[in-house]
N, C-alpha and C. Protein backbone atom coordinates (compact mmCIF):
# COMPACT_ATOMS: atom_id res chain seq x y z
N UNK A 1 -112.80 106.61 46.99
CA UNK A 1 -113.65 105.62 46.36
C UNK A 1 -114.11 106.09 44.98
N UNK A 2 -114.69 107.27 44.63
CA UNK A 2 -115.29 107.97 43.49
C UNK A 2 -113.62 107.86 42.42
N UNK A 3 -112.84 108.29 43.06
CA UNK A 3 -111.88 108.32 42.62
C UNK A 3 -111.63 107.02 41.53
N UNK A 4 -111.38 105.53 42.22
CA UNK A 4 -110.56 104.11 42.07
C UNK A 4 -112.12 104.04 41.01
N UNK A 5 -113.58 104.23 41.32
CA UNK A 5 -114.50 103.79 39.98
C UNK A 5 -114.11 104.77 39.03
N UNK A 6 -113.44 105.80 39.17
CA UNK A 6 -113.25 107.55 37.77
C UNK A 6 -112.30 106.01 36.95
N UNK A 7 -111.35 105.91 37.60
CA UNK A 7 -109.52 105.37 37.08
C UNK A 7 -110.18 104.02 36.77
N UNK A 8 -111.36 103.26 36.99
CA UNK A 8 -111.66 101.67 36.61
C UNK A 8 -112.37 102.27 35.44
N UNK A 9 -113.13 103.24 35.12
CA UNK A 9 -114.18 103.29 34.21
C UNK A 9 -113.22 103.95 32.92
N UNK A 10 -112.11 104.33 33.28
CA UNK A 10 -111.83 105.37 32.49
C UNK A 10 -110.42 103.92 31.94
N UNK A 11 -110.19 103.27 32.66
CA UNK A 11 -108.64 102.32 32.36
C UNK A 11 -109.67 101.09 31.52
N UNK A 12 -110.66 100.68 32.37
CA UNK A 12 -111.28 99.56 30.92
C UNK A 12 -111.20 99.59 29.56
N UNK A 13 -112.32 100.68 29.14
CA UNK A 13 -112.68 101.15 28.00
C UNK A 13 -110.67 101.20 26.73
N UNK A 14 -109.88 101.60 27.87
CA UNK A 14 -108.91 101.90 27.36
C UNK A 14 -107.95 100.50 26.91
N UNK A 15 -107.88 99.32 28.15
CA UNK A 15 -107.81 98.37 27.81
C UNK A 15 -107.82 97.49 26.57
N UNK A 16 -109.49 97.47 26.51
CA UNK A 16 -110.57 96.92 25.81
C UNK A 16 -109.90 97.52 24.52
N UNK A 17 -109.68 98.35 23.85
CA UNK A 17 -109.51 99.01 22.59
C UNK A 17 -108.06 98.26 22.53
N UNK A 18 -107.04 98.63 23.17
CA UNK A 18 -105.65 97.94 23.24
C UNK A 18 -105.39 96.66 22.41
N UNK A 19 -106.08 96.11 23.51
CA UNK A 19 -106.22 94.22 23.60
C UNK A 19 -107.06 93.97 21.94
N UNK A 20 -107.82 95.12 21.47
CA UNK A 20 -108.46 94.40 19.96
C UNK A 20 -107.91 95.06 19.17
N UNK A 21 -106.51 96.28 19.45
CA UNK A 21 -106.03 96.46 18.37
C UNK A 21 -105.43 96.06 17.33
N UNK A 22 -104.03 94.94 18.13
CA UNK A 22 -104.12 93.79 16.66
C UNK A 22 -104.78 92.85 16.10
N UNK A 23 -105.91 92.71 17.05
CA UNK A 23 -106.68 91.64 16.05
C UNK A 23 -107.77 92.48 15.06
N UNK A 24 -107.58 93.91 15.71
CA UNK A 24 -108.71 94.59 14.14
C UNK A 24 -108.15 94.83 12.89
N UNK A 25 -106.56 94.72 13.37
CA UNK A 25 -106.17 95.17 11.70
C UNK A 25 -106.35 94.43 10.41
N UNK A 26 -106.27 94.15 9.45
CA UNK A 26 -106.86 93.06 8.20
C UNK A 26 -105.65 92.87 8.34
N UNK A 27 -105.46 91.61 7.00
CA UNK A 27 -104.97 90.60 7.29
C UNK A 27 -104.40 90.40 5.37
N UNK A 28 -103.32 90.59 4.76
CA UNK A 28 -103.61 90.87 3.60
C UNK A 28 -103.16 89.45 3.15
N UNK A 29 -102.33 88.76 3.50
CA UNK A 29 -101.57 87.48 3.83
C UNK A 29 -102.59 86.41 3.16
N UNK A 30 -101.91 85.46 2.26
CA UNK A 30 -102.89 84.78 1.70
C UNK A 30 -103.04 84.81 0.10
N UNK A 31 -103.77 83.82 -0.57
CA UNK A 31 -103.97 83.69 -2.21
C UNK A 31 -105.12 84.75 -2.57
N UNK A 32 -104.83 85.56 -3.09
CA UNK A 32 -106.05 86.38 -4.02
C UNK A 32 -106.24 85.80 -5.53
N UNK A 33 -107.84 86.15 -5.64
CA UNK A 33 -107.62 85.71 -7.05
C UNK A 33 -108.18 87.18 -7.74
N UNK A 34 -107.39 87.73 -9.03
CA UNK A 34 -107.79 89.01 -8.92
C UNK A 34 -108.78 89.01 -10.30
N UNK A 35 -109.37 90.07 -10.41
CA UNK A 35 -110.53 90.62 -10.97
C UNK A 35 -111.00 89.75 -12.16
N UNK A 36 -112.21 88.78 -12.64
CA UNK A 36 -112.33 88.29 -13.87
C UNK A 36 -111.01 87.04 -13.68
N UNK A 37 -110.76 87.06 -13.37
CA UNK A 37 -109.79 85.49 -12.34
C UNK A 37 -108.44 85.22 -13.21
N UNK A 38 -108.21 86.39 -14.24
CA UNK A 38 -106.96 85.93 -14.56
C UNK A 38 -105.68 85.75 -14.13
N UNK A 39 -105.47 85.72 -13.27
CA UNK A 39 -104.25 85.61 -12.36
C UNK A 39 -104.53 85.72 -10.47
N UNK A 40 -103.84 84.48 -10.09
CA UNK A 40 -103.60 84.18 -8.61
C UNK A 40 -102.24 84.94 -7.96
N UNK A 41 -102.67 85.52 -6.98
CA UNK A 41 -101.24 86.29 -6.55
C UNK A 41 -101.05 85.90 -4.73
N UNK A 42 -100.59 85.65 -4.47
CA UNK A 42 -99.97 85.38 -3.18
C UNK A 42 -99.49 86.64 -2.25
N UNK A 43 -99.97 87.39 -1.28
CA UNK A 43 -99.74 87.99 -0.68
C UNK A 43 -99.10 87.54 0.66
N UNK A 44 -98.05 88.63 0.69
CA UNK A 44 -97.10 87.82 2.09
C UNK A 44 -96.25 89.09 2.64
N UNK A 45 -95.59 89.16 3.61
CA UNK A 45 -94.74 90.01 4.33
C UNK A 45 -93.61 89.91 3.60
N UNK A 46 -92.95 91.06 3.12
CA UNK A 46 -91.07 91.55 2.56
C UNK A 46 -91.05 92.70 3.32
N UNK A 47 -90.27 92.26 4.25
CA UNK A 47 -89.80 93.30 5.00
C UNK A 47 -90.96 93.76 5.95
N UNK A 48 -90.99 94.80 6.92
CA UNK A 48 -91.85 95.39 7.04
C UNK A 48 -93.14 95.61 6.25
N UNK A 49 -93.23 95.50 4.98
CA UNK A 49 -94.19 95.71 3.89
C UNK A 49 -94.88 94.47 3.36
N UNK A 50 -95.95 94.72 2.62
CA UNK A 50 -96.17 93.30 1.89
C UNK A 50 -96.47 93.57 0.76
N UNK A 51 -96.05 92.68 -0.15
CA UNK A 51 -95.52 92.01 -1.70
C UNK A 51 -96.56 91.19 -2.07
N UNK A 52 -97.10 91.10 -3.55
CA UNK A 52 -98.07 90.04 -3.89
C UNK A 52 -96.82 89.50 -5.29
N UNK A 53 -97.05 87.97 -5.27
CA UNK A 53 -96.32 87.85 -6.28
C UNK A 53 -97.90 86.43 -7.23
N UNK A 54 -97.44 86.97 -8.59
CA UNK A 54 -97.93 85.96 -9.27
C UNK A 54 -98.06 84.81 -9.12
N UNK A 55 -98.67 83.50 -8.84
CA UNK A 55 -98.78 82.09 -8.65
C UNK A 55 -99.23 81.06 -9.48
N UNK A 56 -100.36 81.83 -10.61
CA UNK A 56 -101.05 81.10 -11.48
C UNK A 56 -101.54 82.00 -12.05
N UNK A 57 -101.51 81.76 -13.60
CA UNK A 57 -102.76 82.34 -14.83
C UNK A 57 -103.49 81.35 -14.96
N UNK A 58 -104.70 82.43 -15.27
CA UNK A 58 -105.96 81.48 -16.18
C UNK A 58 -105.63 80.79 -17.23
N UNK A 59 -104.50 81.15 -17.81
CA UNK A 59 -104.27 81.10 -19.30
C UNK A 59 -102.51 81.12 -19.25
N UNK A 60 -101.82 80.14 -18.69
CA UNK A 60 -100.47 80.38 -18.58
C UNK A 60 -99.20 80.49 -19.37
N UNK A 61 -100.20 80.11 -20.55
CA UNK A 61 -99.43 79.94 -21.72
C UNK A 61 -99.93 80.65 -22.85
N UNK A 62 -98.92 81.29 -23.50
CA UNK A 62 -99.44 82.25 -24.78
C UNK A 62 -100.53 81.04 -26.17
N UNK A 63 -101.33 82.20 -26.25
CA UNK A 63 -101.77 81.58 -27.24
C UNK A 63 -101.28 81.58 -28.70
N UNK A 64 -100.61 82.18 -29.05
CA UNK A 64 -99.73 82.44 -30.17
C UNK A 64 -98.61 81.34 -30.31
N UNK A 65 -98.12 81.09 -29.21
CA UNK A 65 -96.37 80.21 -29.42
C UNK A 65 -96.56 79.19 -28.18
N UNK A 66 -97.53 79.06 -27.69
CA UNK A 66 -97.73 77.59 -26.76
C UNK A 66 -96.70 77.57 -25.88
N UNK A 67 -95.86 78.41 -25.67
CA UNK A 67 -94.92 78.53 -24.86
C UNK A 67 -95.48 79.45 -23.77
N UNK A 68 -95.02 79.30 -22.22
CA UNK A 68 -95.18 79.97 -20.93
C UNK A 68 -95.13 81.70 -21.44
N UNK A 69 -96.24 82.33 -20.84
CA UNK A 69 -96.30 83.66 -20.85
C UNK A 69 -95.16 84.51 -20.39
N UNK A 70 -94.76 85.66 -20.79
CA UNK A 70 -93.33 86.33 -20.31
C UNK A 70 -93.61 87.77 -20.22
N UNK A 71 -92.95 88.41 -19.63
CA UNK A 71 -93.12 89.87 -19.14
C UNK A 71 -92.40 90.72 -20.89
N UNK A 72 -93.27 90.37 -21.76
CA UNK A 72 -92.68 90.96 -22.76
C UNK A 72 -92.93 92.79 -23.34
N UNK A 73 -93.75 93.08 -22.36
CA UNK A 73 -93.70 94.71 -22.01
C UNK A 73 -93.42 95.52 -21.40
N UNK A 74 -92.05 94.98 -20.24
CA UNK A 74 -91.65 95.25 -19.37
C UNK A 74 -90.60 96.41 -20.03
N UNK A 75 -90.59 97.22 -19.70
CA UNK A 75 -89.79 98.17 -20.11
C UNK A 75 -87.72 98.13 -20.53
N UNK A 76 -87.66 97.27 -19.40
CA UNK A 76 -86.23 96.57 -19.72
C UNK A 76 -85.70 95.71 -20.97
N UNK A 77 -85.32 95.71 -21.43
CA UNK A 77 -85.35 93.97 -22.35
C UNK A 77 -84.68 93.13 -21.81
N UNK A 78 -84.37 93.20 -20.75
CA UNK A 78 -83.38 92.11 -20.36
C UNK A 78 -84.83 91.26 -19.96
N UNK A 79 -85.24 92.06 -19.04
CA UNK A 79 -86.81 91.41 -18.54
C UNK A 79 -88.16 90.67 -19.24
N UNK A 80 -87.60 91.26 -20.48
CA UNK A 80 -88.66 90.82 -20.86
C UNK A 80 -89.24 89.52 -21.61
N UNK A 81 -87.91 88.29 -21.35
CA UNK A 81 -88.10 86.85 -21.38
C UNK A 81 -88.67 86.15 -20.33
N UNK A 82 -88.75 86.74 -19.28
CA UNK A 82 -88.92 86.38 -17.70
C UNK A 82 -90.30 85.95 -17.70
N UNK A 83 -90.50 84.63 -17.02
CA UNK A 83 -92.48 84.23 -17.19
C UNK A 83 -93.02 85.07 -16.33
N UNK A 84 -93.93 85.36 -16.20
CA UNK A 84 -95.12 86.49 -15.89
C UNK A 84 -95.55 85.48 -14.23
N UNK A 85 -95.89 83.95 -14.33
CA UNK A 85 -95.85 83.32 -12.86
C UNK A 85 -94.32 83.60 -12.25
N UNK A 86 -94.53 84.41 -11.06
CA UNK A 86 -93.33 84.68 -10.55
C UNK A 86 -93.05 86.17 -10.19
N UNK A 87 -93.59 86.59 -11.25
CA UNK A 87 -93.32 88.38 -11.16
C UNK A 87 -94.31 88.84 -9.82
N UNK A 88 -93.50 90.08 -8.88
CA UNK A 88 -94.03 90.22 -7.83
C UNK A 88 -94.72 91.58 -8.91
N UNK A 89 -96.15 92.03 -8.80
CA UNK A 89 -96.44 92.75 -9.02
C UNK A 89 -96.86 93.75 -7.98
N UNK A 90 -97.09 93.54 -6.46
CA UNK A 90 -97.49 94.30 -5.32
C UNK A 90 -96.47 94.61 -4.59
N UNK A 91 -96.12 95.58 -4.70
CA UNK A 91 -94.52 96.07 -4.07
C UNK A 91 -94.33 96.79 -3.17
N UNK A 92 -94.05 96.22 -2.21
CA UNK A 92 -93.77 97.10 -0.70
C UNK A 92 -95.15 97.91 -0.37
N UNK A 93 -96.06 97.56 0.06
CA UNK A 93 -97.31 97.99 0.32
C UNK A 93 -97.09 98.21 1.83
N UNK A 94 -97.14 99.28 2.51
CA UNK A 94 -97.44 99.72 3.91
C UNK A 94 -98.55 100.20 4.18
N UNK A 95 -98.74 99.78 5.82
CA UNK A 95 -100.10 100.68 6.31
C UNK A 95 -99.86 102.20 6.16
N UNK A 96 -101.49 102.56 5.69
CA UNK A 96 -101.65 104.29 5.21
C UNK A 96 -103.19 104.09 5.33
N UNK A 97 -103.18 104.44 6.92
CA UNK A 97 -104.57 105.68 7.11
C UNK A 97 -105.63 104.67 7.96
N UNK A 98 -104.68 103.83 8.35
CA UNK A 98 -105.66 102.83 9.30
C UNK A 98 -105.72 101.50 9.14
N UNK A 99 -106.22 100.77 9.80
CA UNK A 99 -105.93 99.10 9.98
C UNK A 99 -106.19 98.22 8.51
N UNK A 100 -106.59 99.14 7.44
CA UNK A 100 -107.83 98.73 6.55
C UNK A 100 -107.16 99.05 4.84
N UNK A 101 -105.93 99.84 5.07
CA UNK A 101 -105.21 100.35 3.88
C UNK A 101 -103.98 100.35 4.09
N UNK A 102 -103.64 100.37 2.77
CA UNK A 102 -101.97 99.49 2.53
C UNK A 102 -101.61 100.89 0.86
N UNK A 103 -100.68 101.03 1.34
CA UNK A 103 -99.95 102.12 -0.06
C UNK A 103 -98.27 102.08 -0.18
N UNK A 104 -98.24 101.41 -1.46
CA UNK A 104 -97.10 101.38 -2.56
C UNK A 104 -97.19 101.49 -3.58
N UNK A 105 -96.49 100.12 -4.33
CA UNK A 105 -96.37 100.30 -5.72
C UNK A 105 -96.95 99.06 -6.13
N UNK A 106 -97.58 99.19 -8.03
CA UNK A 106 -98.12 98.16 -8.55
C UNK A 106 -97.44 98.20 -9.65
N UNK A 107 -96.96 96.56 -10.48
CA UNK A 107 -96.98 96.38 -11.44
C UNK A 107 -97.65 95.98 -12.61
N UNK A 108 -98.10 96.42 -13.80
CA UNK A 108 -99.03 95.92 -14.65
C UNK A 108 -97.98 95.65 -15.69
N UNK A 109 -98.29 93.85 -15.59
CA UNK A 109 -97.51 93.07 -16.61
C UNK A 109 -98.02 93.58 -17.78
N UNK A 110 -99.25 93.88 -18.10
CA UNK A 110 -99.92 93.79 -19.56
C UNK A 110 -99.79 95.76 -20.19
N UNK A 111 -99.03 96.36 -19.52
CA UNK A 111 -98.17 97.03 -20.34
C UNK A 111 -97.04 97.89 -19.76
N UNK A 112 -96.49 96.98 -18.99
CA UNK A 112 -94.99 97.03 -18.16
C UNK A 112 -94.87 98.06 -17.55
N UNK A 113 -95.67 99.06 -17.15
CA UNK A 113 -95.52 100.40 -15.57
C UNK A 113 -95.89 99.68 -14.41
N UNK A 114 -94.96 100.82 -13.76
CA UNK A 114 -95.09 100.39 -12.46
C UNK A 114 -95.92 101.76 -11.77
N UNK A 115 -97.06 101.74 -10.92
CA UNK A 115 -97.87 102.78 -10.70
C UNK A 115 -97.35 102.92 -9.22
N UNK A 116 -98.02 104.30 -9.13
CA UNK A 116 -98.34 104.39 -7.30
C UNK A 116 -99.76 103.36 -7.12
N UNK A 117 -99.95 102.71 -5.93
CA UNK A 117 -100.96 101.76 -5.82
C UNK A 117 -101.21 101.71 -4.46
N UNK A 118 -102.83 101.26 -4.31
CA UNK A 118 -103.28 101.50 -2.85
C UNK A 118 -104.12 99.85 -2.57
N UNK A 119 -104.33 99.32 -1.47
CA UNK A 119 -105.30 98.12 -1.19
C UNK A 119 -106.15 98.66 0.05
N UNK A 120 -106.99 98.23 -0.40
CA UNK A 120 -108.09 98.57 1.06
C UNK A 120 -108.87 97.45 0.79
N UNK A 121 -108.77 96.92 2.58
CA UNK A 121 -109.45 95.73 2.66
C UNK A 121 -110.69 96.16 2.27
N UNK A 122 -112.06 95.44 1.59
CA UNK A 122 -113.85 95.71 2.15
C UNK A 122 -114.35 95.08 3.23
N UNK A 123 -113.72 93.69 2.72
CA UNK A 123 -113.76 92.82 4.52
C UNK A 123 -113.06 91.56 4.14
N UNK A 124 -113.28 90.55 5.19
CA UNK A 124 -112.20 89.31 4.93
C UNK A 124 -112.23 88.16 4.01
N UNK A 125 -112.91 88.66 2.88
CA UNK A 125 -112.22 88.03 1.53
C UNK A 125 -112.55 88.84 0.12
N UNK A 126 -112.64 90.30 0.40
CA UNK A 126 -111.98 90.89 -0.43
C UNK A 126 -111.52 91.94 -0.70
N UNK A 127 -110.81 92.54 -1.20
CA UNK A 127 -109.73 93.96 -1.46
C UNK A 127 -109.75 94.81 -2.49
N UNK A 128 -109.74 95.82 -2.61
CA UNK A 128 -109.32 97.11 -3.82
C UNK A 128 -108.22 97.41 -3.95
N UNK A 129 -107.70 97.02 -4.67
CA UNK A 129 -106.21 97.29 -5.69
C UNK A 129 -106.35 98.26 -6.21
N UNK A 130 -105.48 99.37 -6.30
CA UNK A 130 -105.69 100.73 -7.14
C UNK A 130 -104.28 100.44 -7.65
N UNK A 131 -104.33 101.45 -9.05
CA UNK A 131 -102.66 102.25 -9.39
C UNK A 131 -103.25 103.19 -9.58
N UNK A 132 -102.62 104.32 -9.75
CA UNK A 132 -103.17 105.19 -9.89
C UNK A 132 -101.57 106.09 -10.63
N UNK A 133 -101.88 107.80 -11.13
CA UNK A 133 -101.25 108.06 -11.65
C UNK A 133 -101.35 109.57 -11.61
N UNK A 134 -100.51 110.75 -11.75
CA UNK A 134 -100.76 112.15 -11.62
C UNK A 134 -100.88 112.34 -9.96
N UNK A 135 -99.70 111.15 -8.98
CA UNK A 135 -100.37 112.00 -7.89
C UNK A 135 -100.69 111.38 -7.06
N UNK A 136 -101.86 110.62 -7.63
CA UNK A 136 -103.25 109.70 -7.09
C UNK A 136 -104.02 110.46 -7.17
N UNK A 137 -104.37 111.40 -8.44
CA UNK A 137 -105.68 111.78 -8.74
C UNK A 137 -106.06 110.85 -9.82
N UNK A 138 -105.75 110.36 -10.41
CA UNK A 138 -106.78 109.25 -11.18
C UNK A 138 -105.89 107.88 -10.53
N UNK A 139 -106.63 107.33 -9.98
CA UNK A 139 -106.60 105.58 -9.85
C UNK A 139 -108.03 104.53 -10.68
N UNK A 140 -107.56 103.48 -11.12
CA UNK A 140 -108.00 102.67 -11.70
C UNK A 140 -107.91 101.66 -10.55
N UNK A 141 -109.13 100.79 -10.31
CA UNK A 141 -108.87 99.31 -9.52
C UNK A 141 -109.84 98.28 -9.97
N UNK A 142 -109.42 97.33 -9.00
CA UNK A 142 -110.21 95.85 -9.10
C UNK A 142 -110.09 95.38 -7.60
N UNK A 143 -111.57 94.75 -7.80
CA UNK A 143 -111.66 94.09 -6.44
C UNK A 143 -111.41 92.45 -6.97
N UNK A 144 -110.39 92.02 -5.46
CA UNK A 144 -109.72 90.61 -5.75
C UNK A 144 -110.74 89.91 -4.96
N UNK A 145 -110.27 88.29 -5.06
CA UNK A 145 -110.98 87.87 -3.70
C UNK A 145 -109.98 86.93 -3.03
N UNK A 146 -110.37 86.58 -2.07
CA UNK A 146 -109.49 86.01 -1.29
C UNK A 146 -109.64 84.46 -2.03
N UNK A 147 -108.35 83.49 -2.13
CA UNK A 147 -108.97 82.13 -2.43
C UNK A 147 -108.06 81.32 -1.05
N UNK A 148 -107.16 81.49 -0.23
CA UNK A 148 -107.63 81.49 1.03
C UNK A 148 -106.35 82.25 1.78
C-alpha cells in the first residue's frame, strides 16, 4: 500500500510537467512589428527552425527615387536590386537553453551583415532580437512586439 501512494505521488507530479511541456514552450509564429515600427516581419517554421521574413515597411519606398526600397548594402551586387519586403532576415533560429530562446542568424538590411543572433521570448507579445558579434560577446537588440 505505502508502496502504490510512493509510485502515485512520485508518477503525478511527473505527469503533470509532461502534459505542460508543449504547451510551455513560446510560440514565435506570427507578425512582429520590430523596434520604433519600421518594419513587419512574419515569423514561421523552415525546416525544423524558424525564419522571420520582411512583410511591410513604415516607409516602403525610398525617399530619394520614389521607387520600392532594395537591399542595396547587401554585400553581393547581384542582391542588391532585390526589395527589402521579402528579404528573410531571421535565419534558421533553433531552440538554445530552454522553451524561451531561439539561436541563429540575423540579417541587417541597413548595412548588409549577417550576425550570429539570439530571440528570447519576455512573454506572449514580445521578444529580444540580438546579433551579436566576436563570439556573442557584444550583442546589440530590440524588443519587437507581437502584431498577432
Amino acid at each position: 500500500m505505502i508502496n502504490n501512494v510512493l509510485r502515485t505521488v512520485t508518477l503525478v507530479p511527473v505527469a503533470v510537467v509532461m502534459s505542460l511541456g508543449t504547451s510551455l514552450a513560446a510560440d514565435l509564429s506570427g507578425t512582429w512589428l520590430t523596434e520604433g515600427g519600421q518594419a513587419t516581419v512574419r515569423m514561421a517554421s523552415c525546416g525544423d527552425a524558424v525564419c522571420g521574413t520582411i512583410v511591410a515597411l513604415k516607409q516602403p519606398n525610398d525617399p530619394d527615387t520614389g521607387k520600392p526600397q532594395t537591399d542595396v548594402n547587401n554585400p553581393d551586387p547581384k542582391l542588391r536590386k532585390r526589395g527589402i519586403i521579402g528579404i528573410q532576415i531571421v535565419l534558421g533560429m533553433k531552440p538554445n537553453g530552454g522553451a524561451t530562446k531561439w539561436s541563429g542568424k540575423v540579417y541587417n538590411a541597413e548595412d548588409g551583415e549577417t550576425y550570429s543572433g539570439n530571440i528570447t521570448m519576455l512573454n506572449a507579445t514580445s521578444l529580444k532580437l540580438e546579433g551579436c558579434v566576436f563570439g556573442g560577446l557584444i550583442c546589440k537588440g530590440q524588443i519587437w512586439t507581437r502584431v498577432n
